[in-house]
PDB file of N, CA and C in Angstrom:
ATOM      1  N   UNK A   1       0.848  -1.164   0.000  1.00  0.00           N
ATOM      2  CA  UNK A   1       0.000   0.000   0.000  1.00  0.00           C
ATOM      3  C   UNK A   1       0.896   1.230   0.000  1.00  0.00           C
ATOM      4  N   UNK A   2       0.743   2.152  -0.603  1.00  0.00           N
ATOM      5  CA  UNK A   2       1.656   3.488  -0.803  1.00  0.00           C
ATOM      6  C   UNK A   2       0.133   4.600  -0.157  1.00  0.00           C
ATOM      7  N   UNK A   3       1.048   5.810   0.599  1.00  0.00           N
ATOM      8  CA  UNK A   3      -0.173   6.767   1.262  1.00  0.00           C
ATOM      9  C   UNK A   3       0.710   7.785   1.184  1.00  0.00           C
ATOM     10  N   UNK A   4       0.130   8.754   1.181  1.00  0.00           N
ATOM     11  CA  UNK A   4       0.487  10.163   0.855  1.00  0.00           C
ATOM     12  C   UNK A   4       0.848  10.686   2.238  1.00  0.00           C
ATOM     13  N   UNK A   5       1.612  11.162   3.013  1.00  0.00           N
ATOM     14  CA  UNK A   5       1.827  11.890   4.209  1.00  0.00           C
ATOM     15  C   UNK A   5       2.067  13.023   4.676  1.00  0.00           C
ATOM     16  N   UNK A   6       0.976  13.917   5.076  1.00  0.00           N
ATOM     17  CA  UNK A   6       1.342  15.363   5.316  1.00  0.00           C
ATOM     18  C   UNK A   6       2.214  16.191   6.370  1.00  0.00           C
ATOM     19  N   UNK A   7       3.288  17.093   5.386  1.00  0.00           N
ATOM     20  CA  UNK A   7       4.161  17.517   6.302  1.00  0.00           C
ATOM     21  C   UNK A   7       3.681  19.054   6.290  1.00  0.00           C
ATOM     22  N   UNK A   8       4.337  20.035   6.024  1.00  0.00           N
ATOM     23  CA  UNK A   8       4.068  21.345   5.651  1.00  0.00           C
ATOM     24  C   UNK A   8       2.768  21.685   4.714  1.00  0.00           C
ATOM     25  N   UNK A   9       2.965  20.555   3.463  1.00  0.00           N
ATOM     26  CA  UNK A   9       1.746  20.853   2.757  1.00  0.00           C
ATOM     27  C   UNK A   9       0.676  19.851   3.267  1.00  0.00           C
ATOM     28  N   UNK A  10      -0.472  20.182   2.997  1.00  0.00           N
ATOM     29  CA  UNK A  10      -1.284  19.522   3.560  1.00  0.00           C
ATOM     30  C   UNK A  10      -2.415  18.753   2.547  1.00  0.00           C
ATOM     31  N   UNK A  11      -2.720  17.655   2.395  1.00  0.00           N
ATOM     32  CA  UNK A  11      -3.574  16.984   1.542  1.00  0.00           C
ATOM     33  C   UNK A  11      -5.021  17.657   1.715  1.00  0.00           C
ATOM     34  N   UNK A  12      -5.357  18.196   0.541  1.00  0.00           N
ATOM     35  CA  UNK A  12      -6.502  18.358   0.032  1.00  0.00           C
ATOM     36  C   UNK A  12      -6.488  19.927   0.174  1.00  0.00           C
ATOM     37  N   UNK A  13      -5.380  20.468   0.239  1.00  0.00           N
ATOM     38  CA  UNK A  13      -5.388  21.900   0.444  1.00  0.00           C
ATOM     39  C   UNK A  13      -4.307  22.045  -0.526  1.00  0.00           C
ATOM     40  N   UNK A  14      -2.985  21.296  -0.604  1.00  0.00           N
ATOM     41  CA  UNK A  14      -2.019  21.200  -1.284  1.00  0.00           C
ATOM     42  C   UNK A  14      -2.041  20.156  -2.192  1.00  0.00           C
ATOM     43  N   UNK A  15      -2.044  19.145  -2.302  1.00  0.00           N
ATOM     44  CA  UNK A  15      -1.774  17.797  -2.940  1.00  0.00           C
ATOM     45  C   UNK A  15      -3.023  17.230  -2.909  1.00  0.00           C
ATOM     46  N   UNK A  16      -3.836  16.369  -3.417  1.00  0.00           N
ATOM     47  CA  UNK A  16      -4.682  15.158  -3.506  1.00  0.00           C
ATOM     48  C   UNK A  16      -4.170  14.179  -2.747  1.00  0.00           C
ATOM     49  N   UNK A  17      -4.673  13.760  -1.673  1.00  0.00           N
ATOM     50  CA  UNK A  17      -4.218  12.291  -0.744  1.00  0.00           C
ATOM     51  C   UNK A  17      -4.202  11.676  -1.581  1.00  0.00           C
ATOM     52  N   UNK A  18      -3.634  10.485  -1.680  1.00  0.00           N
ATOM     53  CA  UNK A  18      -3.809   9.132  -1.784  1.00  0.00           C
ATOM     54  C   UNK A  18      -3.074   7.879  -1.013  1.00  0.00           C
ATOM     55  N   UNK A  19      -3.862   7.310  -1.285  1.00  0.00           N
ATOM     56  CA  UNK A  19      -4.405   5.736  -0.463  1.00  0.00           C
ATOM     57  C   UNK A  19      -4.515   4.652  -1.450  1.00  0.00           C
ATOM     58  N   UNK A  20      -3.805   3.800  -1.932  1.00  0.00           N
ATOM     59  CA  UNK A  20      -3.883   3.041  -2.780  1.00  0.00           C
ATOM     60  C   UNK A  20      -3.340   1.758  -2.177  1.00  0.00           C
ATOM     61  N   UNK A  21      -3.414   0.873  -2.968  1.00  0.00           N
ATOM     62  CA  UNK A  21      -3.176  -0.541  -3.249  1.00  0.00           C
ATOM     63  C   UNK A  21      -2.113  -0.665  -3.648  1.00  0.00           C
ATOM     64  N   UNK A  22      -0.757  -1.453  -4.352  1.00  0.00           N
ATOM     65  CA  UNK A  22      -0.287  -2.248  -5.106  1.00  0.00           C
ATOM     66  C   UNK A  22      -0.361  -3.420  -5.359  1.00  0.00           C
ATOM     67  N   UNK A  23      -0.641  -4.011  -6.557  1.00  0.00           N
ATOM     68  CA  UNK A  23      -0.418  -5.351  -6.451  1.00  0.00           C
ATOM     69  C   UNK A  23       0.678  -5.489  -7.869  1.00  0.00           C
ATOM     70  N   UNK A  24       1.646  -6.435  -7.352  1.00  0.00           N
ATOM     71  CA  UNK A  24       2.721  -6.726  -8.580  1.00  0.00           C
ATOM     72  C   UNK A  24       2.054  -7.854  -9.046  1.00  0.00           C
ATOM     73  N   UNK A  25       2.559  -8.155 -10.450  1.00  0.00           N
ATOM     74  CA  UNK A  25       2.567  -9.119 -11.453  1.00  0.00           C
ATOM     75  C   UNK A  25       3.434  -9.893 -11.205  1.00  0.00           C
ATOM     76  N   UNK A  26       4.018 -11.277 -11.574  1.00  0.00           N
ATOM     77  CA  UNK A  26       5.482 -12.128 -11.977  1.00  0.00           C
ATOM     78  C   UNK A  26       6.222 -11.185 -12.510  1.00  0.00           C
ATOM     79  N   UNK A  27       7.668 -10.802 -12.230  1.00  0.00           N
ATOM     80  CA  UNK A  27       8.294 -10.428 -13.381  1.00  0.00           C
ATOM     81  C   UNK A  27       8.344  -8.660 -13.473  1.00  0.00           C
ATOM     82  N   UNK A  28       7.155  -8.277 -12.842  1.00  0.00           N
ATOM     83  CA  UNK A  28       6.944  -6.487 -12.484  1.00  0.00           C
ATOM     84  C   UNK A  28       7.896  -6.066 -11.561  1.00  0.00           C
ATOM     85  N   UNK A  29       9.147  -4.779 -11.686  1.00  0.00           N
ATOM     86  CA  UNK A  29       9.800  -4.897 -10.715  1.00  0.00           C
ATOM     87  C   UNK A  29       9.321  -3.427 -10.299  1.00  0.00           C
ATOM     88  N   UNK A  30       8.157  -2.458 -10.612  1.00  0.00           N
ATOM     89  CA  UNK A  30       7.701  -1.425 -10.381  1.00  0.00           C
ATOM     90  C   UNK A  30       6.784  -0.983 -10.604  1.00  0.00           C
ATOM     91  N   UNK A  31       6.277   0.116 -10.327  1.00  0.00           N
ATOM     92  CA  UNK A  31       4.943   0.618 -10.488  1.00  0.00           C
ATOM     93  C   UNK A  31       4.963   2.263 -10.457  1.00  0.00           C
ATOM     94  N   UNK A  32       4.178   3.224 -11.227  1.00  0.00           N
ATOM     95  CA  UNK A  32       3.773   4.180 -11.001  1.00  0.00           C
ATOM     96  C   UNK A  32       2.880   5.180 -10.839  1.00  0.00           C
ATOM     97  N   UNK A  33       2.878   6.089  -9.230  1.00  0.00           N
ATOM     98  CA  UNK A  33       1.736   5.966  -8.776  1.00  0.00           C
ATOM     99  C   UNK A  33       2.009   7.588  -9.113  1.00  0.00           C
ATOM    100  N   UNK A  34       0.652   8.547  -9.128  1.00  0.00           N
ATOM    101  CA  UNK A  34       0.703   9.556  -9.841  1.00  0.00           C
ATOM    102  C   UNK A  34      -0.068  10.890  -8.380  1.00  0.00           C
ATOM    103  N   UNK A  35       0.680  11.146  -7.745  1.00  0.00           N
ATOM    104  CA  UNK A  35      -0.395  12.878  -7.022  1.00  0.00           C
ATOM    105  C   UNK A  35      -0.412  13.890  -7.403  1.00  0.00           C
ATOM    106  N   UNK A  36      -1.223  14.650  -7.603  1.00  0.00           N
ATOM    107  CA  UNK A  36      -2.221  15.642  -8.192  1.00  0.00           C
ATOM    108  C   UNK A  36      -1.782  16.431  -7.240  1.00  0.00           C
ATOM    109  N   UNK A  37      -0.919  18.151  -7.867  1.00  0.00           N
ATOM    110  CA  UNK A  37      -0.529  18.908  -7.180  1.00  0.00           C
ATOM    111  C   UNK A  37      -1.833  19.738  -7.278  1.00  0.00           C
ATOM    112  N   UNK A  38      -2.428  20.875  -6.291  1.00  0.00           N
ATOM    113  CA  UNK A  38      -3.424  21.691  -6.413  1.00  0.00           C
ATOM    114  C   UNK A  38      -2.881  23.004  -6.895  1.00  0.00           C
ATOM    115  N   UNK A  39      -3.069  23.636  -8.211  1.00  0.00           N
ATOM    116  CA  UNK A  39      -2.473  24.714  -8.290  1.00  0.00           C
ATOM    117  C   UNK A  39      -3.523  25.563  -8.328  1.00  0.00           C
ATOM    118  N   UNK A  40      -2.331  27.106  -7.669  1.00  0.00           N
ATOM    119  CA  UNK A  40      -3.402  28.234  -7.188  1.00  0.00           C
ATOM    120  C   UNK A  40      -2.522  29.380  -7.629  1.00  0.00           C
ATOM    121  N   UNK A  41      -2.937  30.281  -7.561  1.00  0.00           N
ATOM    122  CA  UNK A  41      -2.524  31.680  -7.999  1.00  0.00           C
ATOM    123  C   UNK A  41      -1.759  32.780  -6.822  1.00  0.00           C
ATOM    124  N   UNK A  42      -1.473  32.147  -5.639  1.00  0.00           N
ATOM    125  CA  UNK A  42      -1.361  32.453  -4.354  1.00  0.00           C
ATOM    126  C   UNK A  42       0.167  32.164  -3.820  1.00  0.00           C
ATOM    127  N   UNK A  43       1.143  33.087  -3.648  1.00  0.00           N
ATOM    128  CA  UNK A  43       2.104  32.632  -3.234  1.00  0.00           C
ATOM    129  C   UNK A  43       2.431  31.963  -2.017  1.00  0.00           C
ATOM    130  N   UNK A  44       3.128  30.928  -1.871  1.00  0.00           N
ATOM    131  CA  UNK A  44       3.661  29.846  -0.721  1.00  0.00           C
ATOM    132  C   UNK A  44       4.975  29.725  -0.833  1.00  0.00           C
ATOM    133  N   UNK A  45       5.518  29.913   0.764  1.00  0.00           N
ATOM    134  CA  UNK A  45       7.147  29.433   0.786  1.00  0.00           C
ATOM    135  C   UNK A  45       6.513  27.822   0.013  1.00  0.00           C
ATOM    136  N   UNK A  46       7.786  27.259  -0.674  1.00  0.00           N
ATOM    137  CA  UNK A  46       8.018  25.497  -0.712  1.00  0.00           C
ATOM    138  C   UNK A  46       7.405  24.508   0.162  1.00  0.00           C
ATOM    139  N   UNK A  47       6.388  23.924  -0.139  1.00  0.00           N
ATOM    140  CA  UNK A  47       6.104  22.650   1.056  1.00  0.00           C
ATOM    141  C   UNK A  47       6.393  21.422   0.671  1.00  0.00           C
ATOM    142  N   UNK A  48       6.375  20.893   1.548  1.00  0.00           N
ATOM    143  CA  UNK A  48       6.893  19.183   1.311  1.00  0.00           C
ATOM    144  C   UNK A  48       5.814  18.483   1.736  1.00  0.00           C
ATOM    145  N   UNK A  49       5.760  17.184   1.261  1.00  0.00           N
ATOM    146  CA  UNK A  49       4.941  15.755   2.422  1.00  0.00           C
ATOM    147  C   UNK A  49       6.089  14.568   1.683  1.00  0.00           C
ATOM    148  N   UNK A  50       5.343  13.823   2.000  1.00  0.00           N
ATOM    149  CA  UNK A  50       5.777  12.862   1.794  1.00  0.00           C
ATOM    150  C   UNK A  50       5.000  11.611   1.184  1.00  0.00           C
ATOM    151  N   UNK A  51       5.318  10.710   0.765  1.00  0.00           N
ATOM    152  CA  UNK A  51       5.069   9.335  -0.062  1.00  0.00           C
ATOM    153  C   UNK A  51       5.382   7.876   0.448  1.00  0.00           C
ATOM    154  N   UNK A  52       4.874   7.036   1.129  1.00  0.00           N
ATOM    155  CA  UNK A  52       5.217   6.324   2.361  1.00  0.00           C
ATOM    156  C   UNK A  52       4.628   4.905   1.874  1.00  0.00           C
ATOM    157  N   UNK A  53       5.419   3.972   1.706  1.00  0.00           N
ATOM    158  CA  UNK A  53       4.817   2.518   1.568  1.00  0.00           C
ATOM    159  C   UNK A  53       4.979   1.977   3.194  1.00  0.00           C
ATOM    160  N   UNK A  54       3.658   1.184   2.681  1.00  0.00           N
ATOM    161  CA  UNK A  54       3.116   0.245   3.898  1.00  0.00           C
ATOM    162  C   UNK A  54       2.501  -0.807   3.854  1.00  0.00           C
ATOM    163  N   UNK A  55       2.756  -1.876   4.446  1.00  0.00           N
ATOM    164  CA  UNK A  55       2.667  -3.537   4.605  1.00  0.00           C
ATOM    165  C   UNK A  55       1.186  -3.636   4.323  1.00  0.00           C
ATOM    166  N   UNK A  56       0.883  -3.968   3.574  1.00  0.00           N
ATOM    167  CA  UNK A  56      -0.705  -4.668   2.830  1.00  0.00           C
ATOM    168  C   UNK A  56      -1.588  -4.586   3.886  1.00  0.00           C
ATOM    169  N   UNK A  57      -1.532  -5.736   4.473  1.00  0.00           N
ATOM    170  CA  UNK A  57      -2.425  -6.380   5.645  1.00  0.00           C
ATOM    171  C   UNK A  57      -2.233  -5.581   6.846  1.00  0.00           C
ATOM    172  N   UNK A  58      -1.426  -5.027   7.659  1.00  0.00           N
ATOM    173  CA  UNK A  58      -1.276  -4.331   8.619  1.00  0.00           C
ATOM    174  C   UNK A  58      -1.344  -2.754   8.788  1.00  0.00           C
ATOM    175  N   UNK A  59      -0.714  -2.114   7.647  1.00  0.00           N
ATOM    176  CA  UNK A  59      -0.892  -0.577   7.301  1.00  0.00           C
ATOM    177  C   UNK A  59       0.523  -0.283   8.204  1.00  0.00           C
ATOM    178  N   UNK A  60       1.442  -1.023   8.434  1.00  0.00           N
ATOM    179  CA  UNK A  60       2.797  -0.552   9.438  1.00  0.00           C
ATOM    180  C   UNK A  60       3.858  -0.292   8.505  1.00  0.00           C
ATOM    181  N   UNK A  61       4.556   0.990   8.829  1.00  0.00           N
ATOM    182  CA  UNK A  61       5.726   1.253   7.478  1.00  0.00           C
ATOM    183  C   UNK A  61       6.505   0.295   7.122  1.00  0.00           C
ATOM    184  N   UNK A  62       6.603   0.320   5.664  1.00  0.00           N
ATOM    185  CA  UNK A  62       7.827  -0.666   5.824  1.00  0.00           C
ATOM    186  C   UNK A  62       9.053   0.478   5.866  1.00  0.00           C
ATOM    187  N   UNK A  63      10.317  -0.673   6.335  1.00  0.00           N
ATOM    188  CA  UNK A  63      11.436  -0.135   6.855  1.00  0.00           C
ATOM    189  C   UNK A  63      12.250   0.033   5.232  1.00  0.00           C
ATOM    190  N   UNK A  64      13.188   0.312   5.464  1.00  0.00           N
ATOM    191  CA  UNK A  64      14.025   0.852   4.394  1.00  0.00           C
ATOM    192  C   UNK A  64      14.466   2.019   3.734  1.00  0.00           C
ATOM    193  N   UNK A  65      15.782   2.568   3.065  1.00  0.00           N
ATOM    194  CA  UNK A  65      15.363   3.571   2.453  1.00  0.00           C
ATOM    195  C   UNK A  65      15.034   3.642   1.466  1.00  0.00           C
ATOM    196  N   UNK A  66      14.575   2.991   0.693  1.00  0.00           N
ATOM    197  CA  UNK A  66      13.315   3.481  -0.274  1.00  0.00           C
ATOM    198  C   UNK A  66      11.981   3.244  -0.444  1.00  0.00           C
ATOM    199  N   UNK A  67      11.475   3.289   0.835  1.00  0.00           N
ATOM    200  CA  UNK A  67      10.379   2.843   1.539  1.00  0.00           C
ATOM    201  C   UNK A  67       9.390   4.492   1.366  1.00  0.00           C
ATOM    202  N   UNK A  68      10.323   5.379   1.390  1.00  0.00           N
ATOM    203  CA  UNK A  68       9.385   6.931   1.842  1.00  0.00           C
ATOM    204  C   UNK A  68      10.355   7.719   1.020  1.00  0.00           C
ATOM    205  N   UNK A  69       9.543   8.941   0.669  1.00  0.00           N
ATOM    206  CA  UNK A  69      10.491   9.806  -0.756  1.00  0.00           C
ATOM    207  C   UNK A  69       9.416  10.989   0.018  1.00  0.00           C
ATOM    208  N   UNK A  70      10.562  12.189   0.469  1.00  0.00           N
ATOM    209  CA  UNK A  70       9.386  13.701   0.344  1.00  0.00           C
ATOM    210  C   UNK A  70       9.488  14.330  -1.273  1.00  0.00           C
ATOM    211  N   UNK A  71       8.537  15.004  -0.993  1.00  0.00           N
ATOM    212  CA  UNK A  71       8.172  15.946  -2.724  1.00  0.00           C
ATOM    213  C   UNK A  71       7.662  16.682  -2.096  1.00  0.00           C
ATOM    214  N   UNK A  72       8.691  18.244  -2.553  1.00  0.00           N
ATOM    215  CA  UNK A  72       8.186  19.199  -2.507  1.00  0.00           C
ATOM    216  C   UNK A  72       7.465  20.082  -3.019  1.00  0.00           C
ATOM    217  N   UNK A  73       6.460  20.680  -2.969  1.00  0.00           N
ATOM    218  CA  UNK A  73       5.906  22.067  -4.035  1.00  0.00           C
ATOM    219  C   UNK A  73       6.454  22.762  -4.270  1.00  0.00           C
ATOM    220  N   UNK A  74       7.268  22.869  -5.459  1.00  0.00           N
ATOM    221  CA  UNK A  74       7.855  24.373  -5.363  1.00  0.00           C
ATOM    222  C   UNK A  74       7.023  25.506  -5.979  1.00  0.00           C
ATOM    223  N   UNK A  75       6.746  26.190  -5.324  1.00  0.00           N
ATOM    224  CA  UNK A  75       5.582  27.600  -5.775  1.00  0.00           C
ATOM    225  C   UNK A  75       6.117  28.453  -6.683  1.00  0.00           C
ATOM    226  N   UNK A  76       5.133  28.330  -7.901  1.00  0.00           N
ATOM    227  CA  UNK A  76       5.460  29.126  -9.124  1.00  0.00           C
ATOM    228  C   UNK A  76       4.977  30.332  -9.160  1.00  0.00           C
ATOM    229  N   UNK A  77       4.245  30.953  -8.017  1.00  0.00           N
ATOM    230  CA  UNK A  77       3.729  32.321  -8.167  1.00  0.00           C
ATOM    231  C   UNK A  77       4.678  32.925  -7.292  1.00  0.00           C
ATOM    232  N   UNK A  78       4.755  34.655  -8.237  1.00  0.00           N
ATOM    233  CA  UNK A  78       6.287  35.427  -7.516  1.00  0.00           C
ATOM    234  C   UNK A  78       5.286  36.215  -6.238  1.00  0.00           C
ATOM    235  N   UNK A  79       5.902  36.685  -5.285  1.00  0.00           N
ATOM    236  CA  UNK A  79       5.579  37.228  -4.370  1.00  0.00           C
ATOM    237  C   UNK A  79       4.857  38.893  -4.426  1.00  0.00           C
ATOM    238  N   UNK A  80       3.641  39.575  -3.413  1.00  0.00           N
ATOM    239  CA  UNK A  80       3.867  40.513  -3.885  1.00  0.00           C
ATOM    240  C   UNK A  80       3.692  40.906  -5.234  1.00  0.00           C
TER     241      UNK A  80
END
């Protein structure tokens, strides 16, 4: 299961949550999962969250480092 995790930015104000599934194939050594930035006309310092896999049946992180990846917003509107 991969879940979206809010740090600075916040889901559904910043980003689209998501909550999904994976399931691999034989032979699949990846997958790609897609979040929906919210764009606005409004300047913001940079926010981050994060992207977090987790054990199917239990919902407990898995360990590793490439288990969790942050992504930041970087804000395209100038200040002022």
């Amino acid at each position: 299961m991969v879940k979206t995790v809010d740090d600075q930015a916040k889901a559904g104000e910043d980003y689209q949550e998501l909550v999904q599934t994976l399931e691999f194939k034989e032979g699949e050594a990846f997958q790609v999962v897609e979040v929906f930035i919210n764009d606005d006309e409004n300047w913001e310092p940079d926010e981050d969250f994060w992207v977090q896999l987790y054990s199917h049946d239990q919902e407990v992180e898995l360990r590793g480092a490439d288990t969790k990846t942050r992504v930041t917003i970087i804000d395209d509107d100038k200040p002022g």
